[in-house]
C-alpha atoms as a PDB file:
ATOM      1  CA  UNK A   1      57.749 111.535  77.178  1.00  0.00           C
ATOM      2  CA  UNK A   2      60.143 114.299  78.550  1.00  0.00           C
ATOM      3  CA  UNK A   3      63.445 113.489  79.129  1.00  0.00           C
ATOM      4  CA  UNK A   4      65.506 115.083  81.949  1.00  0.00           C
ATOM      5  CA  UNK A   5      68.525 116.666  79.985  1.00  0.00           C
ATOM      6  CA  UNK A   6      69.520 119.038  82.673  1.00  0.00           C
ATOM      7  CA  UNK A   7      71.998 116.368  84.905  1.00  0.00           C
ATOM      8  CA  UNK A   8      75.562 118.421  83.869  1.00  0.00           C
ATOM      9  CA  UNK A   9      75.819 119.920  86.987  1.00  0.00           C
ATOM     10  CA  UNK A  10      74.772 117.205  89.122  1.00  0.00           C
ATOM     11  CA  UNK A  11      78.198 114.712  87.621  1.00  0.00           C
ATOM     12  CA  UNK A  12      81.474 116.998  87.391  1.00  0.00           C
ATOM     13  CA  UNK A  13      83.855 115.613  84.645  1.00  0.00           C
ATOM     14  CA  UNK A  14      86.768 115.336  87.492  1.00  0.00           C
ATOM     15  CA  UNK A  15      84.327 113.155  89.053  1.00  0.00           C
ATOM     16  CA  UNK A  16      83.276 110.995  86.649  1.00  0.00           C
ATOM     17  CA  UNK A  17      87.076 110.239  85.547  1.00  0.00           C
ATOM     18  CA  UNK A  18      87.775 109.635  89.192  1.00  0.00           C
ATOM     19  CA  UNK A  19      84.868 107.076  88.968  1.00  0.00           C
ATOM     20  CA  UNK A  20      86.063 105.208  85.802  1.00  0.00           C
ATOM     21  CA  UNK A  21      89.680 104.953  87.083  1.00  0.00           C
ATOM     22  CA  UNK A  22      88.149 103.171  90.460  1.00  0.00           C
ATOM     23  CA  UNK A  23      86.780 100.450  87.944  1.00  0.00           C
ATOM     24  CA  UNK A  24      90.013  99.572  86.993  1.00  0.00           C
ATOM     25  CA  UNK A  25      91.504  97.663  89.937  1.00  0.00           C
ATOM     26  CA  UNK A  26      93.217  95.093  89.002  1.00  0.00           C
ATOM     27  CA  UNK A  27      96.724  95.612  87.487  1.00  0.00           C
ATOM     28  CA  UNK A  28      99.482  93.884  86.256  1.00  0.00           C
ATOM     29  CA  UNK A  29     102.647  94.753  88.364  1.00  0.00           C
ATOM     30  CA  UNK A  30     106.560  94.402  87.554  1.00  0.00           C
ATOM     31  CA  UNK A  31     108.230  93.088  90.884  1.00  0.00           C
ATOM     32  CA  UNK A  32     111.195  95.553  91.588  1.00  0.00           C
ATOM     33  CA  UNK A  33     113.782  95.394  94.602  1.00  0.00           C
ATOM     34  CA  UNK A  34     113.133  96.709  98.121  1.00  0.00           C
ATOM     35  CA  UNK A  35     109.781  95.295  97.709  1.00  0.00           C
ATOM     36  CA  UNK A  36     108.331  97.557  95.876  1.00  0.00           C
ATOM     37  CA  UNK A  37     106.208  97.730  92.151  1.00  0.00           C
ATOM     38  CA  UNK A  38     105.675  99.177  89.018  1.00  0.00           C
ATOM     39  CA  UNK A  39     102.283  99.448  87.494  1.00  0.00           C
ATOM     40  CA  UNK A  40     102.407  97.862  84.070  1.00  0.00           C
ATOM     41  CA  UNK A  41      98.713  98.135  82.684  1.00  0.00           C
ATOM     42  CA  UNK A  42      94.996  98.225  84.565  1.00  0.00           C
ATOM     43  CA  UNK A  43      91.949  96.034  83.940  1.00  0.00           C
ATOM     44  CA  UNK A  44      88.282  95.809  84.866  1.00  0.00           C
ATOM     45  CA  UNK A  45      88.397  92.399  85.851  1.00  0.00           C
ATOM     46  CA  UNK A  46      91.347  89.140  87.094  1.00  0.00           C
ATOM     47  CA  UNK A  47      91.013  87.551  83.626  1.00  0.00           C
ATOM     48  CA  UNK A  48      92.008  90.158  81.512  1.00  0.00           C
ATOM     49  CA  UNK A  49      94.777  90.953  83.976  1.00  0.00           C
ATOM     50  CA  UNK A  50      95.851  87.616  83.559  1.00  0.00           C
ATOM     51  CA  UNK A  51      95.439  86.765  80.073  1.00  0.00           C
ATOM     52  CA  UNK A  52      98.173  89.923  79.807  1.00  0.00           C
ATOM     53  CA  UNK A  53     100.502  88.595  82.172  1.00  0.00           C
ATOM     54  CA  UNK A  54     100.406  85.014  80.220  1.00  0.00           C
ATOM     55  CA  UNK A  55     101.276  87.274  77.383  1.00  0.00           C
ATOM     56  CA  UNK A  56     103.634  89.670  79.103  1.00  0.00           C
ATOM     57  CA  UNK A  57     105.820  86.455  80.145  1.00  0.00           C
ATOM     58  CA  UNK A  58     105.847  85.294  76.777  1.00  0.00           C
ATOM     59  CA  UNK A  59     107.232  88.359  75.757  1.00  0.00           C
ATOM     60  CA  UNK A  60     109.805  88.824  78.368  1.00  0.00           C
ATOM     61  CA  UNK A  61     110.527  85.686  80.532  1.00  0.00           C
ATOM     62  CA  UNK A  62     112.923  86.997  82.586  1.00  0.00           C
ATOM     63  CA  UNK A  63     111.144  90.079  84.242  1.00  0.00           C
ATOM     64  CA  UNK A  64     109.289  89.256  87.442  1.00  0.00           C
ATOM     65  CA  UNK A  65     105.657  90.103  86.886  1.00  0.00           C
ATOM     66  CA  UNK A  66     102.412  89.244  89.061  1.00  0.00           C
ATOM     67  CA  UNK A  67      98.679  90.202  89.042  1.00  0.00           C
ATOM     68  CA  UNK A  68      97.698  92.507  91.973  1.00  0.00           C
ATOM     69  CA  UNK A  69      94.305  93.687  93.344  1.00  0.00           C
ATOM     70  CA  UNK A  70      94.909  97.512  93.933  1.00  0.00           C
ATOM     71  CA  UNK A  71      91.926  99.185  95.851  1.00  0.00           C
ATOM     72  CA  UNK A  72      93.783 101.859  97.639  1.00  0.00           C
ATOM     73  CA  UNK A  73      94.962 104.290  94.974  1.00  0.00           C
ATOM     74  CA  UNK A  74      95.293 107.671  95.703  1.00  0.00           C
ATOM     75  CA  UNK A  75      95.623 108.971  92.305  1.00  0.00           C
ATOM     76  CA  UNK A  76      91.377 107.897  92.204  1.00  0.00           C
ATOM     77  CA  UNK A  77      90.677 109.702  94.822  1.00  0.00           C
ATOM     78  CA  UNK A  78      89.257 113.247  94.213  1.00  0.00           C
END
């Protein structure tokens, strides 16, 4: 059976990083004044994102951390 190995042009490589950065939503944010945040680290999905901010706050207690859904980024959009 003949496979179709001619799809290069139809998926640029800007594109497809653009894609896989959208799956990454989720992120772990450190609460800074003036109500803004830092980014800390991304994940696919809530439980990873939280199983690192359980370890995050092991690490350092006294830094205010939280898990955040982040769906408008404009670094993902191409």
């Amino acid at each position: 059976m003949p496979q179709n190995r001619d799809y290069s042009d139809s998926v640029s490589p800007s594109g497809a990083i653009a894609y896989k950065k959208r799956l990454s939503s989720w992120a772990v944010a450190r609460l800074l004044p003036d109500t803004q945040q830092e980014i800390i680290a991304r994940f696919r999905n809530q439980s990873d994102a939280e199983g690192h901010l359980r370890l995050l706050r092991q690490l350092t207690p006294d830094v205010s951390l939280m898990v955040v859904f982040d769906c408008q980024r404009n670094e993902a959009v191409v």
